[in-house]
N, C-alpha and C. Protein backbone atom coordinates (compact mmCIF):
# COMPACT_ATOMS: atom_id res chain seq x y z
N UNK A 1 -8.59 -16.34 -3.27
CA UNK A 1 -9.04 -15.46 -2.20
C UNK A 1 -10.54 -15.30 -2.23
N UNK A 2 -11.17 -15.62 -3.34
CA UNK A 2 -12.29 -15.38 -3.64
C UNK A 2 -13.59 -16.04 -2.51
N UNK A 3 -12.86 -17.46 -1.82
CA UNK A 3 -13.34 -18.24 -0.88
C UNK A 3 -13.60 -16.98 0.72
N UNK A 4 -12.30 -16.29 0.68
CA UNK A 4 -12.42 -15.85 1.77
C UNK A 4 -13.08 -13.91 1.65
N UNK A 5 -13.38 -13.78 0.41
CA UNK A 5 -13.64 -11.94 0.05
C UNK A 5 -14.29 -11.42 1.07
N UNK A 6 -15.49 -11.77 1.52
CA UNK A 6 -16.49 -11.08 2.61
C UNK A 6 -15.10 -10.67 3.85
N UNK A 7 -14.56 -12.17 4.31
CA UNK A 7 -13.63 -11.73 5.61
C UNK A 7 -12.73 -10.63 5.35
N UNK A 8 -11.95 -10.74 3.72
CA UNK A 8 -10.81 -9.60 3.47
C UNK A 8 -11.48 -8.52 3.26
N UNK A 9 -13.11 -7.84 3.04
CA UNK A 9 -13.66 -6.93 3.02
C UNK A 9 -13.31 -6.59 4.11
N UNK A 10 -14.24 -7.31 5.48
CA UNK A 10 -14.76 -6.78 6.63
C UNK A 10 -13.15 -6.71 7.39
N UNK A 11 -11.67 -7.44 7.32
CA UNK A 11 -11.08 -7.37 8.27
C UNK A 11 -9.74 -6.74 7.55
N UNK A 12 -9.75 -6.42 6.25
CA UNK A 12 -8.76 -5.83 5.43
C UNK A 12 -9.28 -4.76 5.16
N UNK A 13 -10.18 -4.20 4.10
CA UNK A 13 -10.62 -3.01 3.58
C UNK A 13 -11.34 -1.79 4.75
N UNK A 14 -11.81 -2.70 5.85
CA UNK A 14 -12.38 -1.65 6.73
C UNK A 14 -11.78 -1.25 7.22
N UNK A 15 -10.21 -1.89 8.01
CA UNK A 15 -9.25 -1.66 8.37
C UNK A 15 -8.00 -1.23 7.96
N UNK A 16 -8.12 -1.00 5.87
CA UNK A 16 -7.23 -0.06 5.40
C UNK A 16 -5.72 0.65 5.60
N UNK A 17 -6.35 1.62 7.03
CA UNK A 17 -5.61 2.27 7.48
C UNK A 17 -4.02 1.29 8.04
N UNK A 18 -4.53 0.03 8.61
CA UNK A 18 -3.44 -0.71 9.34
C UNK A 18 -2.36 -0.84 8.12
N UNK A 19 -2.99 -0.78 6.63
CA UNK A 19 -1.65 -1.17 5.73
C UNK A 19 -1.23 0.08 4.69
N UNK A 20 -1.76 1.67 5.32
CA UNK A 20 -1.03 3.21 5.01
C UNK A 20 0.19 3.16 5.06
N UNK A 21 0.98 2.57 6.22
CA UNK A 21 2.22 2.53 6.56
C UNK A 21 3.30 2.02 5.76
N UNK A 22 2.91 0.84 5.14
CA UNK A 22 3.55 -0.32 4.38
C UNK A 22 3.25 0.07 2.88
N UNK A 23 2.69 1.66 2.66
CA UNK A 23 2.33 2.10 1.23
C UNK A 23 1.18 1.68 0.20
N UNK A 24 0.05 0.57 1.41
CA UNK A 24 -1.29 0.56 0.19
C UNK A 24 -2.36 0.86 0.72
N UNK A 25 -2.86 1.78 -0.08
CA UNK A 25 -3.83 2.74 0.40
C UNK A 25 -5.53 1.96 -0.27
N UNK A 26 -5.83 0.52 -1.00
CA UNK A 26 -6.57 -0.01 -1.20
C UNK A 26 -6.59 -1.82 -1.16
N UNK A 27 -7.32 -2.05 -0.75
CA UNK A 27 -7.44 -3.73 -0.77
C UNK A 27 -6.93 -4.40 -2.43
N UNK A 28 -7.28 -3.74 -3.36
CA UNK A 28 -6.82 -3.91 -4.71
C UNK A 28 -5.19 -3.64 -4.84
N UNK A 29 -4.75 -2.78 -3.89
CA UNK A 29 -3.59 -3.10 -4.11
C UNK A 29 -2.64 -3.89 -3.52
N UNK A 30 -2.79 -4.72 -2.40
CA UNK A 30 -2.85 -5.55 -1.73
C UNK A 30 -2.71 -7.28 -2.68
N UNK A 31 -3.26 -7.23 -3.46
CA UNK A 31 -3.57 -8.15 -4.70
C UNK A 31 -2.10 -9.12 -4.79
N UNK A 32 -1.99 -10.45 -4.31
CA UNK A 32 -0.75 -11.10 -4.85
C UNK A 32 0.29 -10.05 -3.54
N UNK A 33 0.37 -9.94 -2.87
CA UNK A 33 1.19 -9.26 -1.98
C UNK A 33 1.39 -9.67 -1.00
N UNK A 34 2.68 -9.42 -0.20
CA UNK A 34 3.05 -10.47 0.88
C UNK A 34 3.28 -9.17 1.76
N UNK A 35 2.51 -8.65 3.09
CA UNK A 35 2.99 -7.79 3.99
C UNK A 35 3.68 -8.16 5.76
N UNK A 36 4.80 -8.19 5.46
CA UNK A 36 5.24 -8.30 6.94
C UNK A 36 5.36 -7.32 7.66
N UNK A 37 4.63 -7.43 8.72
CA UNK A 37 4.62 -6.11 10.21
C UNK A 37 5.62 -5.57 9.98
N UNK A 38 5.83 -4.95 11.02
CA UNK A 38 7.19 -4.41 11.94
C UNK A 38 7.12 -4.97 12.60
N UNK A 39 7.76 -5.32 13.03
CA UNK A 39 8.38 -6.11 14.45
C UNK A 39 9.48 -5.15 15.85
N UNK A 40 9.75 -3.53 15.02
CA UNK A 40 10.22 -3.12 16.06
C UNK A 40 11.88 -3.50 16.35
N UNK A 41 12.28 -4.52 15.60
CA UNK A 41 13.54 -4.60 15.67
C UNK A 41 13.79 -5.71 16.78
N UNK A 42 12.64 -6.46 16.88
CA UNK A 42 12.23 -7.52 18.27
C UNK A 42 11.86 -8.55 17.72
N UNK A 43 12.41 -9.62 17.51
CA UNK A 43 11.58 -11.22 16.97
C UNK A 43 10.37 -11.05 18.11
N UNK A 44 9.52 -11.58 17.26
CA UNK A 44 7.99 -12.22 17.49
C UNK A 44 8.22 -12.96 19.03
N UNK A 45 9.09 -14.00 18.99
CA UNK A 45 9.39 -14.84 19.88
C UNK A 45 10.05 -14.60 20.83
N UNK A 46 10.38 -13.30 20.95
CA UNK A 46 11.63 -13.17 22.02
C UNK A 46 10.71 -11.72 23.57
N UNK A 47 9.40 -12.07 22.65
CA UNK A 47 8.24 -11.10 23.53
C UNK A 47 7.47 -11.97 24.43
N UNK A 48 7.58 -11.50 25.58
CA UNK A 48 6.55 -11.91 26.90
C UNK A 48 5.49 -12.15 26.02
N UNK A 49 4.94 -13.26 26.22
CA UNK A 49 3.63 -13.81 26.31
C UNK A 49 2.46 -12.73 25.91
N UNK A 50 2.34 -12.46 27.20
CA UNK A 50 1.23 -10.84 26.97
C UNK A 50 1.53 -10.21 25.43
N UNK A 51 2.84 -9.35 25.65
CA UNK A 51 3.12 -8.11 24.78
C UNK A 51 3.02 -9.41 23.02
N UNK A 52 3.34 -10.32 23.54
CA UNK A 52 3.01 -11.04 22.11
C UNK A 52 2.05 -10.97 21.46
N UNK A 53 1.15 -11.49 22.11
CA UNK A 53 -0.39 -11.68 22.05
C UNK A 53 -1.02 -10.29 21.60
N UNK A 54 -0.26 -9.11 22.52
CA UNK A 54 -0.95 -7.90 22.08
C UNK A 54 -0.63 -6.96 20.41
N UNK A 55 0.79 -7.55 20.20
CA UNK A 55 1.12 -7.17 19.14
C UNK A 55 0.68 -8.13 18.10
N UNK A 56 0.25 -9.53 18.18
CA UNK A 56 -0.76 -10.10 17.15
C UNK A 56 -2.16 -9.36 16.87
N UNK A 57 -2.40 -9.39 17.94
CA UNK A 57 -3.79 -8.49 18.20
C UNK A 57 -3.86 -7.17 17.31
N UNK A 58 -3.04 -6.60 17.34
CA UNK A 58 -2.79 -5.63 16.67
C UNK A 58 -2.55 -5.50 15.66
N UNK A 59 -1.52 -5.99 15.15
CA UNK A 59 -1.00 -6.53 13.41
C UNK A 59 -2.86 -7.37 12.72
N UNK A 60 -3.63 -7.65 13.31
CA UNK A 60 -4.33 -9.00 13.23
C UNK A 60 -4.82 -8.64 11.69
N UNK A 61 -5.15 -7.38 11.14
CA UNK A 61 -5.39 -7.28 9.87
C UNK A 61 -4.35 -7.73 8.96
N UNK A 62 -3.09 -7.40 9.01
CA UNK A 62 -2.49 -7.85 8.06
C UNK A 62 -1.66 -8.98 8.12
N UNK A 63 -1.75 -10.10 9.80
CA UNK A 63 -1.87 -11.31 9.59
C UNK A 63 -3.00 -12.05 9.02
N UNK A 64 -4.15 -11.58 8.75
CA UNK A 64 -4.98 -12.01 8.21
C UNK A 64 -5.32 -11.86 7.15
N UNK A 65 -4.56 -11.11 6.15
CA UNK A 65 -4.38 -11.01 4.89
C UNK A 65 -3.22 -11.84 4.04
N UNK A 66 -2.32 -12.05 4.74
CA UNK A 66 -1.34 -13.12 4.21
C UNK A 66 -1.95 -14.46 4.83
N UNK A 67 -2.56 -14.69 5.84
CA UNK A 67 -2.81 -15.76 6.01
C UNK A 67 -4.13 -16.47 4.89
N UNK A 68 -4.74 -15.51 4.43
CA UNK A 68 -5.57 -15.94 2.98
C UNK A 68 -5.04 -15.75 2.45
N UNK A 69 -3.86 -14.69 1.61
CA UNK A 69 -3.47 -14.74 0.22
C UNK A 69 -2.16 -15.53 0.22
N UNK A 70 -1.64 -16.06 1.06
CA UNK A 70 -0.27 -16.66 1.15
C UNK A 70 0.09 -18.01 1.33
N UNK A 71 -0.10 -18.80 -0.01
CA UNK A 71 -0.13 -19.90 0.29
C UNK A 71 0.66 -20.88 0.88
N UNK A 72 1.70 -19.95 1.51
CA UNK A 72 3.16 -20.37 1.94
C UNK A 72 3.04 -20.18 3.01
N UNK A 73 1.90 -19.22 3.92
CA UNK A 73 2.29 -19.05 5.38
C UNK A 73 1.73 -20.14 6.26
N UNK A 74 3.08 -20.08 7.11
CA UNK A 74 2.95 -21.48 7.98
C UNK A 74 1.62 -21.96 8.75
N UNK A 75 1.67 -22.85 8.52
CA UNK A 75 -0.18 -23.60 9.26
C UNK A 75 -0.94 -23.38 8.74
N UNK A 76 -0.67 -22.73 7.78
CA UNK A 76 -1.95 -22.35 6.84
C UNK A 76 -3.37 -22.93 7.10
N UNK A 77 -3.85 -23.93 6.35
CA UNK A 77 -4.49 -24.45 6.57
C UNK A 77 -5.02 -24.87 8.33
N UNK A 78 -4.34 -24.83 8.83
CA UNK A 78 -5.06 -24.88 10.31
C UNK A 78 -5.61 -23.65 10.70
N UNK A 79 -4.86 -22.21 10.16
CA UNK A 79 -5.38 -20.94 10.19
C UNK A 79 -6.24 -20.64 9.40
N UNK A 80 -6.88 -21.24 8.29
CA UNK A 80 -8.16 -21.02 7.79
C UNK A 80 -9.33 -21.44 8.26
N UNK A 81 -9.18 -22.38 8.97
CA UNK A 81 -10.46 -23.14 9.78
C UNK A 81 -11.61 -21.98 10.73
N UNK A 82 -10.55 -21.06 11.66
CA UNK A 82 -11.14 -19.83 12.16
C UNK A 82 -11.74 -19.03 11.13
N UNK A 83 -11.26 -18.64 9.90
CA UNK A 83 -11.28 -17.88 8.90
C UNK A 83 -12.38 -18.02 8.03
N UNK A 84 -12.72 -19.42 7.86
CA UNK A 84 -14.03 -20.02 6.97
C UNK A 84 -15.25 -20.13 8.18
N UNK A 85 -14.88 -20.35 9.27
CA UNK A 85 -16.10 -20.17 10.20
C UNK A 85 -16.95 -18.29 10.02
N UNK A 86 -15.54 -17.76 10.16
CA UNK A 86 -16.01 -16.32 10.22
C UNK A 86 -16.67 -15.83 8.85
N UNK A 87 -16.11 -16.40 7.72
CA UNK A 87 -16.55 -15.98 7.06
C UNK A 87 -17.72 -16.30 6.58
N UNK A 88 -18.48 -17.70 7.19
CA UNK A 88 -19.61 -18.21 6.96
C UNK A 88 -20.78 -17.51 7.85
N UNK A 89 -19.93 -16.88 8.76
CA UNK A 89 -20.94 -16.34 9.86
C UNK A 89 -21.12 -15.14 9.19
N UNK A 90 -20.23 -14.53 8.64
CA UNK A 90 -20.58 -12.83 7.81
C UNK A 90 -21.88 -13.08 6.38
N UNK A 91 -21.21 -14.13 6.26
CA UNK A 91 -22.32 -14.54 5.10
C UNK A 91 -23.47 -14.71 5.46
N UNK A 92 -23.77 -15.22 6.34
CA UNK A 92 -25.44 -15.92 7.41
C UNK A 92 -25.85 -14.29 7.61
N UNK A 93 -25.07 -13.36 8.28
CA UNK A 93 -25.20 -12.20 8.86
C UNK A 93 -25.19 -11.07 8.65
N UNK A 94 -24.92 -11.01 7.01
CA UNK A 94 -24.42 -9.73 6.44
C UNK A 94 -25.74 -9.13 6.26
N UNK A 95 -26.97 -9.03 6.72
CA UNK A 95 -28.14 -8.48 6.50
C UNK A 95 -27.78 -7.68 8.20
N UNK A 96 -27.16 -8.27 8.65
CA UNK A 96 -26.84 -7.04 10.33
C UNK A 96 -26.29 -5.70 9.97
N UNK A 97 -27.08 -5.31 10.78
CA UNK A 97 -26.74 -3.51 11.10
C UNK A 97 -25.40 -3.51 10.73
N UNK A 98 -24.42 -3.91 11.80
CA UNK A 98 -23.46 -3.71 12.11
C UNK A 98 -22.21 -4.70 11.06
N UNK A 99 -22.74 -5.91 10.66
CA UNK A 99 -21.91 -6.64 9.59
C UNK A 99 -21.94 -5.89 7.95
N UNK A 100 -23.30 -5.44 8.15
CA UNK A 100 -23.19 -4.71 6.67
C UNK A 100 -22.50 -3.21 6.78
N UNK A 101 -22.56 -2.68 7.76
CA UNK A 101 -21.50 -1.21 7.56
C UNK A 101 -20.24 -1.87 7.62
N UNK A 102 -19.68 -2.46 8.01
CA UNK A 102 -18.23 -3.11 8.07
C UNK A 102 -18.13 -3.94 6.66
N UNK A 103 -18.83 -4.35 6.00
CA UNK A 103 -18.70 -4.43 4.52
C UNK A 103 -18.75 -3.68 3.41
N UNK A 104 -19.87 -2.67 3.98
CA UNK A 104 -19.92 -1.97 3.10
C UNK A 104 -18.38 -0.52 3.20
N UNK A 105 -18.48 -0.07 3.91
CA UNK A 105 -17.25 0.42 4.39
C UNK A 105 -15.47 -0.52 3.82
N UNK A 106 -15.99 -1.65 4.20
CA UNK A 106 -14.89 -2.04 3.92
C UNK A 106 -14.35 -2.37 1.82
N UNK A 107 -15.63 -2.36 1.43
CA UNK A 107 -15.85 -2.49 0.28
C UNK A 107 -15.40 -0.98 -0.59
N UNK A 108 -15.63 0.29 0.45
CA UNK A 108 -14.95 1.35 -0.26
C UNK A 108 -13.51 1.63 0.07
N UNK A 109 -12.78 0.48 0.98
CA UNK A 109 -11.53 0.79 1.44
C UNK A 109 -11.40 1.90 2.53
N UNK A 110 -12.58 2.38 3.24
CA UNK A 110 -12.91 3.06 4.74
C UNK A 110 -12.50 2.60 5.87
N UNK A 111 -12.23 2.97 6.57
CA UNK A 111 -11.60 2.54 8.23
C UNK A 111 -13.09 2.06 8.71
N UNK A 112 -13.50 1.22 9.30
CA UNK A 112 -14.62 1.36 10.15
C UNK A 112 -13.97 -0.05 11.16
N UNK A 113 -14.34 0.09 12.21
CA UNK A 113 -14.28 -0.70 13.71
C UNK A 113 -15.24 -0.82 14.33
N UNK A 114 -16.20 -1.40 14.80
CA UNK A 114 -17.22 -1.20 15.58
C UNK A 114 -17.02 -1.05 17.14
N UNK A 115 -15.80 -1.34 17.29
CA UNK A 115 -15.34 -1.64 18.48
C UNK A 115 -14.32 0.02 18.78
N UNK A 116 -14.30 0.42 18.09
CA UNK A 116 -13.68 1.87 18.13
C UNK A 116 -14.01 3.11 16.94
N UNK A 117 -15.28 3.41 17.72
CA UNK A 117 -16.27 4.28 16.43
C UNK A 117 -15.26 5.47 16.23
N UNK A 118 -15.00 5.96 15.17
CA UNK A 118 -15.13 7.83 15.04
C UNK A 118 -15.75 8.95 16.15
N UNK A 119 -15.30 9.42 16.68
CA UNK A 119 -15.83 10.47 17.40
C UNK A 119 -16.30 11.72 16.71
N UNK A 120 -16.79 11.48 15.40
CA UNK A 120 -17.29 12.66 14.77
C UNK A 120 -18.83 11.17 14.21
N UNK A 121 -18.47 10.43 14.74
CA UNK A 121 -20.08 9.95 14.22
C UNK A 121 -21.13 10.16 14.78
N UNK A 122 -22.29 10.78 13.87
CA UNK A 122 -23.60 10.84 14.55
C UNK A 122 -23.68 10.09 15.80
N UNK A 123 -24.33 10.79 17.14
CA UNK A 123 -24.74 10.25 17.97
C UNK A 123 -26.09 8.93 17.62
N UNK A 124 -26.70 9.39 16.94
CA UNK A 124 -27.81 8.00 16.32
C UNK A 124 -27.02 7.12 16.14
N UNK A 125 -25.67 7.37 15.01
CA UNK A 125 -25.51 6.24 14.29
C UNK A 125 -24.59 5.45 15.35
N UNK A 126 -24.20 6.24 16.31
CA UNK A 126 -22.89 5.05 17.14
C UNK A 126 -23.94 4.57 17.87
N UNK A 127 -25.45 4.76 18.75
CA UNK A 127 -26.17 4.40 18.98
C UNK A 127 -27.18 3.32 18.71
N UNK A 128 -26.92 3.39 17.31
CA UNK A 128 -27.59 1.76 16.79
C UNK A 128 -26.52 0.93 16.04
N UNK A 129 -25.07 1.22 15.93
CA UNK A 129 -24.05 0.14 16.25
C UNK A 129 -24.16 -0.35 17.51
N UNK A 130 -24.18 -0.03 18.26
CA UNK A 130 -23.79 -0.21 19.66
C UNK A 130 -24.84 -1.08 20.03
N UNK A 131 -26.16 -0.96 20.03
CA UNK A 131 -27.39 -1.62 20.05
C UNK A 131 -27.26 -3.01 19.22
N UNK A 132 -26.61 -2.72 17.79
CA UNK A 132 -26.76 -4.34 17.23
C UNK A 132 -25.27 -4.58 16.95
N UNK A 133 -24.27 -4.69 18.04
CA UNK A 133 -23.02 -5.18 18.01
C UNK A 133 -22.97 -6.45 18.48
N UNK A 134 -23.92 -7.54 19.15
CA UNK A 134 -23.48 -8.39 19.07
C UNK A 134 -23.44 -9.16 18.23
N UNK A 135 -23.91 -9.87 17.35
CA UNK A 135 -23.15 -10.78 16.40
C UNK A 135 -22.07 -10.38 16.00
N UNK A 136 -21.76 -8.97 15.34
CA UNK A 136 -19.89 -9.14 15.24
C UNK A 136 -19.36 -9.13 16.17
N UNK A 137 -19.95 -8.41 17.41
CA UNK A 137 -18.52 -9.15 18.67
C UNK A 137 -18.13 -10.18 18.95
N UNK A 138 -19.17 -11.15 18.99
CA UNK A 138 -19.32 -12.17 19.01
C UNK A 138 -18.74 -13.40 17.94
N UNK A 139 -18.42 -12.93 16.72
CA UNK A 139 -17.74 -13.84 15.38
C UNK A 139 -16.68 -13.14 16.18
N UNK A 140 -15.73 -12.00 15.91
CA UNK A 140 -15.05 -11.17 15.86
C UNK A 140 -14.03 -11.97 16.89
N UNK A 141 -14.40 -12.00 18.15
CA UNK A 141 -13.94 -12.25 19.17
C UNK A 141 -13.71 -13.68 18.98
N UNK A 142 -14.56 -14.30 18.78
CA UNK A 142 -13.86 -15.62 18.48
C UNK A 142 -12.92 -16.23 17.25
N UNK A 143 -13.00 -15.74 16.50
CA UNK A 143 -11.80 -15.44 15.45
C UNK A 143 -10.42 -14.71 15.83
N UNK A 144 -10.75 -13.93 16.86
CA UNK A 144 -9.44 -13.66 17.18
C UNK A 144 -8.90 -14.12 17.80
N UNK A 145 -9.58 -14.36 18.88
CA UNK A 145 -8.80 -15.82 20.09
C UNK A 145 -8.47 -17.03 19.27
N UNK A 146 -9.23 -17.31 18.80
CA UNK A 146 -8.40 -19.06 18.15
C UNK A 146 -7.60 -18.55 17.22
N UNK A 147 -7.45 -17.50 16.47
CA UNK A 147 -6.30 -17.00 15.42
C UNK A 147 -4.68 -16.50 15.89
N UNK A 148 -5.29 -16.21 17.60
CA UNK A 148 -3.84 -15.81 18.41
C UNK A 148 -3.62 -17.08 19.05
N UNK A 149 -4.36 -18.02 19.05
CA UNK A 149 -3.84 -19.32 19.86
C UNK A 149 -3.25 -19.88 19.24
N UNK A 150 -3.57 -19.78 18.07
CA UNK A 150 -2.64 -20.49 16.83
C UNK A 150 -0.87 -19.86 16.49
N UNK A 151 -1.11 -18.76 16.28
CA UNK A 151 -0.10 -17.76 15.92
C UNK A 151 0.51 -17.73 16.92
N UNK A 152 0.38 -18.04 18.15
CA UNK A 152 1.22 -17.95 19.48
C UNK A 152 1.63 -19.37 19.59
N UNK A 153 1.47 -20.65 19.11
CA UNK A 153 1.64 -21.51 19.27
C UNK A 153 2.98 -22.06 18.26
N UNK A 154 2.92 -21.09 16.88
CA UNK A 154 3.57 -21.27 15.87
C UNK A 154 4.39 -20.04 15.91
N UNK A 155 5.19 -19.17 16.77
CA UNK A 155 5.69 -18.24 16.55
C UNK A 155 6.49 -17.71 15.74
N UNK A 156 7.17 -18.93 16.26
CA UNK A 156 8.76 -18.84 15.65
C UNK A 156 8.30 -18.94 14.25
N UNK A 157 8.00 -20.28 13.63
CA UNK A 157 7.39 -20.22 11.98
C UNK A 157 7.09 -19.03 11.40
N UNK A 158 6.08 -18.25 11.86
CA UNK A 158 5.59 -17.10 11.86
C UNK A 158 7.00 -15.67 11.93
N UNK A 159 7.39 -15.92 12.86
CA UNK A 159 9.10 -14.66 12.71
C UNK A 159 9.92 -15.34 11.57
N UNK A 160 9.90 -16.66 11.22
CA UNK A 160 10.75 -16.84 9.75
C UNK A 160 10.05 -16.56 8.54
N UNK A 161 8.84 -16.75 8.65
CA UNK A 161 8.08 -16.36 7.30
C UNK A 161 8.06 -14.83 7.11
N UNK A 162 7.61 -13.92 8.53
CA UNK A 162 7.99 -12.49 8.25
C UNK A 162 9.64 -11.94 7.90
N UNK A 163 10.47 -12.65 8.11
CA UNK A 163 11.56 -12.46 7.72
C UNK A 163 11.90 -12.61 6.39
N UNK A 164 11.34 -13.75 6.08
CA UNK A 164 11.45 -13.90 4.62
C UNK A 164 10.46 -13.05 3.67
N UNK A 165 9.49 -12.90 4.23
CA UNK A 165 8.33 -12.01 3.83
C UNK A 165 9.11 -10.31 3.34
N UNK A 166 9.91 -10.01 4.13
CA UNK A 166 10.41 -8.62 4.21
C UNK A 166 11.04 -8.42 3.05
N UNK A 167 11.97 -9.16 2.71
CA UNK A 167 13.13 -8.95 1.41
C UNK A 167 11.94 -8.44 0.24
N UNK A 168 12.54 -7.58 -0.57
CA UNK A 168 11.47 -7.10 -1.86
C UNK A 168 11.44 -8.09 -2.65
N UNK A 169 12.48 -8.83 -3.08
CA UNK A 169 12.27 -10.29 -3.69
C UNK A 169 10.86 -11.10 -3.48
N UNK A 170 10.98 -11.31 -2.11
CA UNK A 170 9.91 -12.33 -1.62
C UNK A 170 8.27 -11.54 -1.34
N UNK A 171 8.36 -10.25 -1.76
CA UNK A 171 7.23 -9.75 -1.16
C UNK A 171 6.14 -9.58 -2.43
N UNK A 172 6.23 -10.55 -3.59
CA UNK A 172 5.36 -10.72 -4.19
C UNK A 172 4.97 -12.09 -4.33
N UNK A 173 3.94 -12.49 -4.17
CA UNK A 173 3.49 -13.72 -4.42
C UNK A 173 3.40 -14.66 -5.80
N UNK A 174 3.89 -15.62 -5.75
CA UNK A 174 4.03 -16.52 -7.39
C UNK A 174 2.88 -17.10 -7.62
């Protein structure tokens, strides 16, 4: 994982909160761990197009945490290609306003989004996110589109691996 740390900072630890639910309250505990969504009681595949796409979108932190720590999840390797771009771009970029609070944040296991500030944040400070948000919108956004083009392309793979993912057996990594 060590290849991909900056991305599991900025798109795991900042985003934390997405894996409260599933009982880990730190990226360290996360370690060797296999997390499958919810699904709602709905295969992946059996969702309109749209509502698909939107519930990848959504899950996208903790498809993107098995998709680096899981050397078993399907396409793997075609799903790292987005993943090493991004993470080369955080690396080039991590001197940005806005890439370094999302690391650094994400580095204490903090929620941060740039794309959906706190409403208790200083007016300054959402003010000069907002001012130097493009380069992460810009990685961000394109990592997510080619990461749902993929994942929408491979669905089904993807609803058998979370299936198998679920059992407590399988939800540690060898």
């Amino acid at each position: 994982m060590s290849e991909f740390q900056l991305t599991h900072v900025a798109l795991v630890g900042a985003r934390i909160s997405a894996f409260h639910p599933y009982g880990f309250q730190a990226r360290t505990d996360l370690a060797m761990r296999r997390v499958a969504p919810e699904t709602a009681g709905i295969a992946l595949e059996k969702l309109p197009p749209d509502k698909l796409r939107g519930r990848l979108r959504e899950q996208l932190p903790l498809w993107i945490h098995n998709i680096i720590t899981d050397p078993e999840f399907p396409n793997r390797e075609r799903l790292l290609m987005p993943i090493r771009r991004f993470e080369g771009e955080l690396h080039d970029s991590k001197h940005d306003e806005v890439v370094s609070a999302v690391l650094s944040k994400g580095f204490r296991n903090q929620t941060f989004d740039p794309f959906d500030l706190p409403p208790s944040m200083p007016v300054r400070q959402r003010c000069a996110i907002l001012a130097h948000i493009r380069v992460w919108q810009e990685a961000y956004r394109r990592l997510e589109q080619d990461l749902l083009e993929l994942m929408v392309a491979q669905v089904g793979d993807i609803t058998n691996w979370s299936e198998y993912a679920k059992h407590p057996s399988h939800a540690t990594i060898q």
